[in-house]
C-alpha atoms as a PDB file:
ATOM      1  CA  UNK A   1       0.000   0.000   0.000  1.00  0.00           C
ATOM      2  CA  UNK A   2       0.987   3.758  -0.785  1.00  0.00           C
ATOM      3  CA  UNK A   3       1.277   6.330   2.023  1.00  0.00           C
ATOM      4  CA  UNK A   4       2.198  10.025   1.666  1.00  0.00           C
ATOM      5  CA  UNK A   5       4.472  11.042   4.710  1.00  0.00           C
ATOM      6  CA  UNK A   6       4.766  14.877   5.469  1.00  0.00           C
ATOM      7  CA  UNK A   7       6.904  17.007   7.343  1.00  0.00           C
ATOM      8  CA  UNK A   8       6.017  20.697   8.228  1.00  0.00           C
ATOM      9  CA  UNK A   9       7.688  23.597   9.354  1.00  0.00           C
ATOM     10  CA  UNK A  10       8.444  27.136   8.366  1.00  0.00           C
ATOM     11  CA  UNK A  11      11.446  29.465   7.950  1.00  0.00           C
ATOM     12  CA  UNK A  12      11.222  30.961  11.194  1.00  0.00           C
ATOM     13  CA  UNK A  13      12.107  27.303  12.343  1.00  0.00           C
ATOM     14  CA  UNK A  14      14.521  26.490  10.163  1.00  0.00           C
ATOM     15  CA  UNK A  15      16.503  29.770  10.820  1.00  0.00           C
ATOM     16  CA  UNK A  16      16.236  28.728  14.625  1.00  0.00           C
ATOM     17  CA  UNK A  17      18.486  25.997  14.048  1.00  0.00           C
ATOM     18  CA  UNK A  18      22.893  26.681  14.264  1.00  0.00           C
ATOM     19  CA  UNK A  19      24.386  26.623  10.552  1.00  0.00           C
ATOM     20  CA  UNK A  20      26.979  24.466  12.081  1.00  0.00           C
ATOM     21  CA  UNK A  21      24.291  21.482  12.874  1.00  0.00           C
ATOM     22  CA  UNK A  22      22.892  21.743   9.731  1.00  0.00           C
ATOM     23  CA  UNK A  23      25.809  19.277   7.514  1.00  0.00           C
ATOM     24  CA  UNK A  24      24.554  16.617  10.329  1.00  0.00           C
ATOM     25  CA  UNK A  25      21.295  16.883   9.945  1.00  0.00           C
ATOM     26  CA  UNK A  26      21.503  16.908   5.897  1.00  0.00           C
ATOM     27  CA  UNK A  27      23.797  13.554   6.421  1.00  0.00           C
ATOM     28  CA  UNK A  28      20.894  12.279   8.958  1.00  0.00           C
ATOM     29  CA  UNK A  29      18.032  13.008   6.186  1.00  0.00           C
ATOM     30  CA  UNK A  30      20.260  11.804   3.212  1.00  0.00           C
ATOM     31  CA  UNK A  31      20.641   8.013   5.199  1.00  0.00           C
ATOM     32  CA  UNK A  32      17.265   8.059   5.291  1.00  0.00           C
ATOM     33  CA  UNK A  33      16.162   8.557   2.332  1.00  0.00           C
ATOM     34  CA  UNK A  34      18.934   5.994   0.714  1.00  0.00           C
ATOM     35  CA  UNK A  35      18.119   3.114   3.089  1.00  0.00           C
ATOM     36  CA  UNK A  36      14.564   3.406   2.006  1.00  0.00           C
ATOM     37  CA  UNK A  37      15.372   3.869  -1.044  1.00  0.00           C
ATOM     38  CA  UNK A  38      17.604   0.857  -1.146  1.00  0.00           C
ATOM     39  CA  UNK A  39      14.530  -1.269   0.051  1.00  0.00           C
ATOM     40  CA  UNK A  40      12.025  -0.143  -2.366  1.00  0.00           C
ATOM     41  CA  UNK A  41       9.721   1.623   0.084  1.00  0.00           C
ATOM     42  CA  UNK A  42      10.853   5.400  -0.739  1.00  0.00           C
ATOM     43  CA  UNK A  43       9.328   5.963  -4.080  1.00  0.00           C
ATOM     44  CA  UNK A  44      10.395   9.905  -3.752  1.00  0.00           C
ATOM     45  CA  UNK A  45      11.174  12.579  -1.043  1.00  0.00           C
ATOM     46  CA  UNK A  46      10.532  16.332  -1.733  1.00  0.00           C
ATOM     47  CA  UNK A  47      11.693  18.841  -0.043  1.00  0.00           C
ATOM     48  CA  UNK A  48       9.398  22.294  -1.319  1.00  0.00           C
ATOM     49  CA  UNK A  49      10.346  25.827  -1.471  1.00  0.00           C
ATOM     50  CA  UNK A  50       9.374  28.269   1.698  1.00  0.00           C
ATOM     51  CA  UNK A  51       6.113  29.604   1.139  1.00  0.00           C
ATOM     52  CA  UNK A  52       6.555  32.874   0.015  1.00  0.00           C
ATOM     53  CA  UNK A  53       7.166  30.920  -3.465  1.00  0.00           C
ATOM     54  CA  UNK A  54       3.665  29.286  -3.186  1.00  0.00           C
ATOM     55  CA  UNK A  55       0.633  30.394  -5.583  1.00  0.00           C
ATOM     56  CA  UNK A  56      -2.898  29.466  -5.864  1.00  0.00           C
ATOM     57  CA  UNK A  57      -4.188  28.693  -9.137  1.00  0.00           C
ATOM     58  CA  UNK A  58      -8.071  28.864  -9.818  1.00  0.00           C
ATOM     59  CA  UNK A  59      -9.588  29.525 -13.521  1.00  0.00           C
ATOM     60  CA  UNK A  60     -11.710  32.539 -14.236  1.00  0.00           C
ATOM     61  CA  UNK A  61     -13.359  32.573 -17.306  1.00  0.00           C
ATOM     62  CA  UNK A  62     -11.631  29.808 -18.850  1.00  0.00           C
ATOM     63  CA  UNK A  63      -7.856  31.489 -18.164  1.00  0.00           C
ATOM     64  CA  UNK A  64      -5.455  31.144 -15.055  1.00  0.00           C
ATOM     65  CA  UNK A  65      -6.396  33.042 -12.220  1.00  0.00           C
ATOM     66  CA  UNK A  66      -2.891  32.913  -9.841  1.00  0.00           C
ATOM     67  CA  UNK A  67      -2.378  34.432  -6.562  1.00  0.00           C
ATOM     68  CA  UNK A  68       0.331  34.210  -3.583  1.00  0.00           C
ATOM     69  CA  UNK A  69      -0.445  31.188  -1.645  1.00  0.00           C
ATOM     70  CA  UNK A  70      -0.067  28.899   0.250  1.00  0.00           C
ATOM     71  CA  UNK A  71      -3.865  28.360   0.641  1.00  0.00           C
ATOM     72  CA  UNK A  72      -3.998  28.163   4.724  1.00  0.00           C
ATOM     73  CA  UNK A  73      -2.799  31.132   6.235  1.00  0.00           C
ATOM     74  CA  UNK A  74      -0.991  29.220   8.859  1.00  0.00           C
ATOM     75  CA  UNK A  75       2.411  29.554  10.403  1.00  0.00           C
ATOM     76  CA  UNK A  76       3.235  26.020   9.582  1.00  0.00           C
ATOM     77  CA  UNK A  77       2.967  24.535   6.207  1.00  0.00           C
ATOM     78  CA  UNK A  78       4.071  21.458   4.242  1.00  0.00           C
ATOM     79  CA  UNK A  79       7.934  21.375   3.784  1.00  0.00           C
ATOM     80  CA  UNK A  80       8.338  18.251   2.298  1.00  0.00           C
ATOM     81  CA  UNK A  81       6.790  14.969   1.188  1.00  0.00           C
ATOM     82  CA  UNK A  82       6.921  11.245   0.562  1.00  0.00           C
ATOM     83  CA  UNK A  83       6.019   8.928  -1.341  1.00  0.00           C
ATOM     84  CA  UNK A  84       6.310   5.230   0.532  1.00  0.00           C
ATOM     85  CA  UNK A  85       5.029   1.850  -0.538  1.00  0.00           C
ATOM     86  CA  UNK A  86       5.217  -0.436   1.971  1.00  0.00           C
ATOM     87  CA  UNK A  87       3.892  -4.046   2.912  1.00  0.00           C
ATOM     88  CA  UNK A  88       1.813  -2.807   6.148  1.00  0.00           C
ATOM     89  CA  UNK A  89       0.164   0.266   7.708  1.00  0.00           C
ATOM     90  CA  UNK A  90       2.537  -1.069  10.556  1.00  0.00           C
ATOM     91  CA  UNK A  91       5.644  -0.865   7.654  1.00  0.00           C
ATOM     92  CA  UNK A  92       4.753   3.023   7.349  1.00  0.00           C
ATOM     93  CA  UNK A  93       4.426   3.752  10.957  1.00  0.00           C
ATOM     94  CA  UNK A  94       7.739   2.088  11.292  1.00  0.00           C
ATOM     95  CA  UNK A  95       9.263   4.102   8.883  1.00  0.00           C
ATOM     96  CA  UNK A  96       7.684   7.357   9.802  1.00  0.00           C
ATOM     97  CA  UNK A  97       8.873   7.346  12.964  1.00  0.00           C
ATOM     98  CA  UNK A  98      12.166   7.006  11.860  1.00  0.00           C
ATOM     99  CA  UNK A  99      12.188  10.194   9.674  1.00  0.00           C
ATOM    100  CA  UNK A 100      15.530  12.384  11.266  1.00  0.00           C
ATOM    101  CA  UNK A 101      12.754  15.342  12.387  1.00  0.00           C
ATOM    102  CA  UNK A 102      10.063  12.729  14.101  1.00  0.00           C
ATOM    103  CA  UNK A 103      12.153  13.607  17.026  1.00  0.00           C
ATOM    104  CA  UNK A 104      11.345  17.565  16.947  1.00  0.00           C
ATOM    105  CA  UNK A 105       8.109  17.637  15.116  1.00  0.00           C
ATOM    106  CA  UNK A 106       5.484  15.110  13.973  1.00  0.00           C
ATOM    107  CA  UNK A 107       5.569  13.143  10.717  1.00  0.00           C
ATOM    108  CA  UNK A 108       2.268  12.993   9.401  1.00  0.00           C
ATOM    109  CA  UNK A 109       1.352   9.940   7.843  1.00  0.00           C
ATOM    110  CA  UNK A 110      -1.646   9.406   4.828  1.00  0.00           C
ATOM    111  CA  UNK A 111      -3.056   5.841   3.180  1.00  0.00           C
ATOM    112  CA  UNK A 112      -3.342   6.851  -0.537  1.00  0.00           C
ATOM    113  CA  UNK A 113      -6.844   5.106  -1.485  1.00  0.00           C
ATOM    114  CA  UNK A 114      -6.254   5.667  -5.364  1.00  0.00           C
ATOM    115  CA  UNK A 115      -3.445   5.748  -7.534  1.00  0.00           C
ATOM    116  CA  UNK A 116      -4.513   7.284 -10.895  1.00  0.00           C
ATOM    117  CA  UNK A 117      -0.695   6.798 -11.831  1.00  0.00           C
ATOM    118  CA  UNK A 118      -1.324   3.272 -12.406  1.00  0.00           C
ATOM    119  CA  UNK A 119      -3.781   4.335 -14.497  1.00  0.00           C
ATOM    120  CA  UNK A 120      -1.546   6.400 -17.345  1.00  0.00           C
END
């Protein structure tokens, strides 16, 4: 089964942590992502730009309509995702909770129900 895993955060946050821990945590994240990658179960990881780059996109008579986003005015918001298959709900859990950042923030954790991908 496919799971989406997020992480969120903002730039506030990340400024809040010491440039010189920074190369560790990159090395901590990169592991990650190649051990799961190695098994199978990481089908991507995305890390996504701070959220002054966001937009929303809506059509308006039949052209693009774009604003500033994100669409939640919250002080968190997505900072990356991923994109797991895994044998077991328990699989993802297992894996989720070994994400570098589970330790300072939650990993949030999604069954995809439908996979139009298989589809194309």
């Amino acid at each position: 089964m496919k799971y989406l895993m997020m992480i969120y955060g903002n730039q506030e946050k990340w400024d809040s942590f010491p440039a010189e821990e920074w190369p560790a945590a990159i090395a901590k994240q990169d592991a990650f992502n190649k051990r799961y990658q190695e098994t199978g179960e990481l089908i991507g990881a995305y890390g996504l730009a701070d959220a002054v780059n966001a937009m929303l996109v809506r059509r308006k008579d039949g052209s693009p309509a774009i604003t500033d986003g994100p669409y939640l005015e919250t002080k968190e918001y997505m900072a990356s995702f991923y994109l797991l298959d895994c044998e077991s709900e328990e699989r993802a859990k297992q894996i989720a909770a070994d994400m570098p950042w589970a330790d300072v923030e939650p990993v949030e954790l999604w069954p995809i129900l439908n996979d139009a991908s298989e589809d194309l």
